[in-house]
Every structure is written in C-alpha cells, then in structure tokens.
C-alpha atoms as a PDB file:
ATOM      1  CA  UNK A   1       2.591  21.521  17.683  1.00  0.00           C
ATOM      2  CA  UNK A   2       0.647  24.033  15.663  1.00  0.00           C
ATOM      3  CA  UNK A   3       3.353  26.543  15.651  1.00  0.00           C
ATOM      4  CA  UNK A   4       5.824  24.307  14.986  1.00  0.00           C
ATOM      5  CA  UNK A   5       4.528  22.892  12.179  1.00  0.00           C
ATOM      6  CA  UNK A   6       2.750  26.196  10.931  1.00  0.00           C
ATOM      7  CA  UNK A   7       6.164  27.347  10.270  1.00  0.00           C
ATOM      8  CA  UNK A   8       7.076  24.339   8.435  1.00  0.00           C
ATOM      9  CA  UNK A   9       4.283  25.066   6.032  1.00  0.00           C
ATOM     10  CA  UNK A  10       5.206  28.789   5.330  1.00  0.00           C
ATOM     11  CA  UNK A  11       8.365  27.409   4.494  1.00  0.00           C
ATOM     12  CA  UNK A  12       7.189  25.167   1.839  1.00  0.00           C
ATOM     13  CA  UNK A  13       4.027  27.698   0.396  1.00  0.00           C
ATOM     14  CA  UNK A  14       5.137  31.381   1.455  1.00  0.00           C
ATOM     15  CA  UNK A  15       7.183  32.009  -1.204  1.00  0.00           C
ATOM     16  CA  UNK A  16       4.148  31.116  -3.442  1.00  0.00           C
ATOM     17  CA  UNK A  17       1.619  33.247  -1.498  1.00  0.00           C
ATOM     18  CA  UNK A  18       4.326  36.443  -0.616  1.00  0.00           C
ATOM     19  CA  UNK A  19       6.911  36.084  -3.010  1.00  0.00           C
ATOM     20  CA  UNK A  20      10.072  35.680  -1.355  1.00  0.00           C
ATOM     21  CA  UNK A  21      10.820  39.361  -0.532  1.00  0.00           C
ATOM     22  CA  UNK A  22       8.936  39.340   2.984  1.00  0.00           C
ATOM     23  CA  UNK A  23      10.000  37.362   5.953  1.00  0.00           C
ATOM     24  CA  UNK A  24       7.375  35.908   7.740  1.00  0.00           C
ATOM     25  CA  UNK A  25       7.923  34.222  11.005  1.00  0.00           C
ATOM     26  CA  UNK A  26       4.895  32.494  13.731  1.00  0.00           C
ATOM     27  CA  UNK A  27       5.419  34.199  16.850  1.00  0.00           C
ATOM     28  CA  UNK A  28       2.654  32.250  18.712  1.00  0.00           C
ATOM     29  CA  UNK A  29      -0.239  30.468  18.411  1.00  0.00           C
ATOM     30  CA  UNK A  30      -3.307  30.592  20.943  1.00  0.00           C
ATOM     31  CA  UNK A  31      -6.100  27.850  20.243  1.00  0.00           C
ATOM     32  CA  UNK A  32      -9.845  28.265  21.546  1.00  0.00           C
ATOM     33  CA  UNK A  33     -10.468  25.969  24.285  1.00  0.00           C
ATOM     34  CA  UNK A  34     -12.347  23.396  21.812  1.00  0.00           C
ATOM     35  CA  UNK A  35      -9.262  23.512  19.655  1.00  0.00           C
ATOM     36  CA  UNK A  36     -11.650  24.383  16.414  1.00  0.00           C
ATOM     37  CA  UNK A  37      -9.800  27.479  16.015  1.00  0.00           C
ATOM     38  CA  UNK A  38      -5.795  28.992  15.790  1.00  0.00           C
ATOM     39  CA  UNK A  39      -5.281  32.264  16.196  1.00  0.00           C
ATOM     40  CA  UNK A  40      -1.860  32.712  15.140  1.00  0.00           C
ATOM     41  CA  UNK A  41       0.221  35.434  15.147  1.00  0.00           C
ATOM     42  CA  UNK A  42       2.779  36.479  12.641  1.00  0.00           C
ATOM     43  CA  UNK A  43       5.957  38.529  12.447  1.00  0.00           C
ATOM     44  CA  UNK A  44       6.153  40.268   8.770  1.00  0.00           C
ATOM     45  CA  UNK A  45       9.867  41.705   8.228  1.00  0.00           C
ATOM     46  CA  UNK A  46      11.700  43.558   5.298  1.00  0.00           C
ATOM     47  CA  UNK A  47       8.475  44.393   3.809  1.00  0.00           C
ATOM     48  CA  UNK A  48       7.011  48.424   4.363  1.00  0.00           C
ATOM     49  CA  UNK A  49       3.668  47.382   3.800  1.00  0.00           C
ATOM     50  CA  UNK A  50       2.487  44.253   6.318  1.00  0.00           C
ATOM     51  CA  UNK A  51      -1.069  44.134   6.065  1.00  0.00           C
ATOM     52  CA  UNK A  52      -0.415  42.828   2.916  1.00  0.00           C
ATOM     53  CA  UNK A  53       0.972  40.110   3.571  1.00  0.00           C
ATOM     54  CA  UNK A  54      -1.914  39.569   5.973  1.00  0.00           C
ATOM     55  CA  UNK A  55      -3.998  39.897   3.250  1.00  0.00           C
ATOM     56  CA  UNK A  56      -2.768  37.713   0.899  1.00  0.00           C
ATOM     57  CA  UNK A  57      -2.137  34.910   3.730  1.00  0.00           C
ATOM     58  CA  UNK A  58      -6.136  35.427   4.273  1.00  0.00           C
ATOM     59  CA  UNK A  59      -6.521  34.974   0.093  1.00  0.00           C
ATOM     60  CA  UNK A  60      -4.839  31.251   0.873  1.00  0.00           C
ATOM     61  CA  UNK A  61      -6.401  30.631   3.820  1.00  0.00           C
ATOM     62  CA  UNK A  62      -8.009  27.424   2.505  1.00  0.00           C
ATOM     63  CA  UNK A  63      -4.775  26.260   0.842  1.00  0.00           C
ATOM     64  CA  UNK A  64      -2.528  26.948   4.588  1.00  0.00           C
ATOM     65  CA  UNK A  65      -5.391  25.036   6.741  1.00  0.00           C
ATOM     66  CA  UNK A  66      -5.122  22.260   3.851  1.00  0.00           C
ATOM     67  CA  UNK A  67      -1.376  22.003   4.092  1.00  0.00           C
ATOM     68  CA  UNK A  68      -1.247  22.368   7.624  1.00  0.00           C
ATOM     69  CA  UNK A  69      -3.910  19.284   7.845  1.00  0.00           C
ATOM     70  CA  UNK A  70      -2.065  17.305   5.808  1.00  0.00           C
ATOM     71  CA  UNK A  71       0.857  17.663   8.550  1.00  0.00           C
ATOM     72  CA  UNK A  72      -1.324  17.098  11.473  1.00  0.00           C
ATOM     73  CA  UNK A  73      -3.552  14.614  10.592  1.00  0.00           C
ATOM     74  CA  UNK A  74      -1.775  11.675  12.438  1.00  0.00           C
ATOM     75  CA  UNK A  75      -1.622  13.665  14.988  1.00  0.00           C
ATOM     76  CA  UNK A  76      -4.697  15.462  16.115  1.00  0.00           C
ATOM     77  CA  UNK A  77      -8.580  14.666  14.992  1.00  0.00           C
ATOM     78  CA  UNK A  78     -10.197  17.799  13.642  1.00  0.00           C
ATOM     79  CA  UNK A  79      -7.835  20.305  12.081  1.00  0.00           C
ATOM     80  CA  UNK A  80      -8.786  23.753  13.186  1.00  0.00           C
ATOM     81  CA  UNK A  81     -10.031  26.928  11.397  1.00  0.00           C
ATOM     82  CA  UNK A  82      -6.967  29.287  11.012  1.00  0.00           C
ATOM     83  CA  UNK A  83      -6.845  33.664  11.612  1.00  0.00           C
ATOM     84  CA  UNK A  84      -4.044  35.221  11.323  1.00  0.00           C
ATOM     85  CA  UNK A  85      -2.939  37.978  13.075  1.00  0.00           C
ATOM     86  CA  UNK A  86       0.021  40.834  13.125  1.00  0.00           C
ATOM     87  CA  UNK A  87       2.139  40.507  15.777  1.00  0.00           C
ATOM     88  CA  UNK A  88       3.789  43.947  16.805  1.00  0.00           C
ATOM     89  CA  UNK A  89       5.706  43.345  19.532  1.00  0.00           C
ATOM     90  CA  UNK A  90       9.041  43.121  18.281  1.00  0.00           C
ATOM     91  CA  UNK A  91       8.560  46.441  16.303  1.00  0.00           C
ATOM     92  CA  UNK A  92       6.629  48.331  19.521  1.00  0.00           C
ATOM     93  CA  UNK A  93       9.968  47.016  21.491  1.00  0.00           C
ATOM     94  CA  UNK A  94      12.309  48.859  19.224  1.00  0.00           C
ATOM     95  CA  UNK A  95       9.964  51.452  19.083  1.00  0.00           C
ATOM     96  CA  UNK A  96      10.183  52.540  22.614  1.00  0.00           C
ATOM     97  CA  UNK A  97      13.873  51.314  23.035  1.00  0.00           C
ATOM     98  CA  UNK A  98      14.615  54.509  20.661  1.00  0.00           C
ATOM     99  CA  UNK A  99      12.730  56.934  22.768  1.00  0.00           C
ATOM    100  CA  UNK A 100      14.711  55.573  25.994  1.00  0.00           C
ATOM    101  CA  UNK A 101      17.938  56.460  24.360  1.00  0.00           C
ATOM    102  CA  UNK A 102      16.992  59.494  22.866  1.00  0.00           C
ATOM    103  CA  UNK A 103      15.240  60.583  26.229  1.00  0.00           C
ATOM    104  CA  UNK A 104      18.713  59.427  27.914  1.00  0.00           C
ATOM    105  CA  UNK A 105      20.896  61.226  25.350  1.00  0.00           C
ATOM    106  CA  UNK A 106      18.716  64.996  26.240  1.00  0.00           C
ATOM    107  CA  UNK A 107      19.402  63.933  29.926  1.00  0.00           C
ATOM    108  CA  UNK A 108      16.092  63.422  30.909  1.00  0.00           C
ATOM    109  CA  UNK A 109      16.372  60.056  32.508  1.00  0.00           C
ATOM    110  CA  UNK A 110      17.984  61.780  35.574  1.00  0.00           C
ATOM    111  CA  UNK A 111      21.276  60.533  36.787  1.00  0.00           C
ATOM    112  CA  UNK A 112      22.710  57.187  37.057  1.00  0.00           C
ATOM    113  CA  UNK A 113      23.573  56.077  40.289  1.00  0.00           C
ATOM    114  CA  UNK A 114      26.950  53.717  39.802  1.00  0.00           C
END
C-alpha cells in the first residue's frame, strides 16, 4: 500500500522536487516491523548524476511523508518516517549482462552444447 501510493505521490510532487528531466520510479518498499519506518527504494533514470536526486528527495522529506499521510490516513494509524534509498539493481543487471556478451563474443564462455 505504501509503494503503491508512494508512487502516486511522486507523480503529483516530483516534478516540483526533480524537475521533470529524471525518472524516478519505487522499486520496493521494506517497513520495520513496528511499521514507524519505510525504507524505500528508488530507481533514478535519464539522469547521470543520481545521488542527486536522492538528495533533493531527502531536502522534501517532510513535504513526501506529508503528502503521503494525507493518502494514507484512512487507511493506516501512524504514518511512518520515510528513507530513501538507490536501488541499483536494474543498472548492476545490465552491467553484468554486457560482460556476458562481451566474454561470449572473445569465446570465453566455452562452447554451446545444442
């Protein structure tokens, strides 16, 4: 529920905090056992410099947790504290899917059996 509507609110206020050239997308979002805090973790695309946008989501923290309570207050009691984290995992993936194909194109995945 936190992702989901997480994403609705960097819809609505990213373009304010980022500009619009970045795209930012929630790739997951792990709450503490006491649901007091969301550690959520972003995708930053089209952008060189990510941390930045890390950054300046930190800067609004206190305007994100407001908007984001103002969706889920029907909903759930407290509203948790929010970190936000980059999420790498997409970029690691193509990272490594290059050196496969470059280590197949030298030949040095040894020979495929058909």
């Amino acid at each position: 529920m936190v992702r989901r509507n997480f994403s609705l609110v960097l819809q609505e206020e990213g373009k304010y905090i980022f500009d619009s050239g970045p795209l930012v997308t929630v790739t997951s979002v792990r709450m503490t056992p006491d649901l007091a805090l969301a550690k959520i973790y972003l995708s930053v695309y089209n952008t060189d410099n990510k941390q930045a946008v890390i950054l300046s989501m930190n800067e609004e923290k206190a305007r994100l947790r407001q908007s984001l309570g103002h969706r889920l207050r029907k909903h759930i009691r407290r509203i948790p504290d929010v970190d936000f984290y980059l999420d790498e995992t997409l970029d690691e993936m193509y990272r490594l899917n290059a050196i496969f194909n470059k280590l197949h194109e030298d030949g040095q995945m040894g020979k495929e059996e058909e």
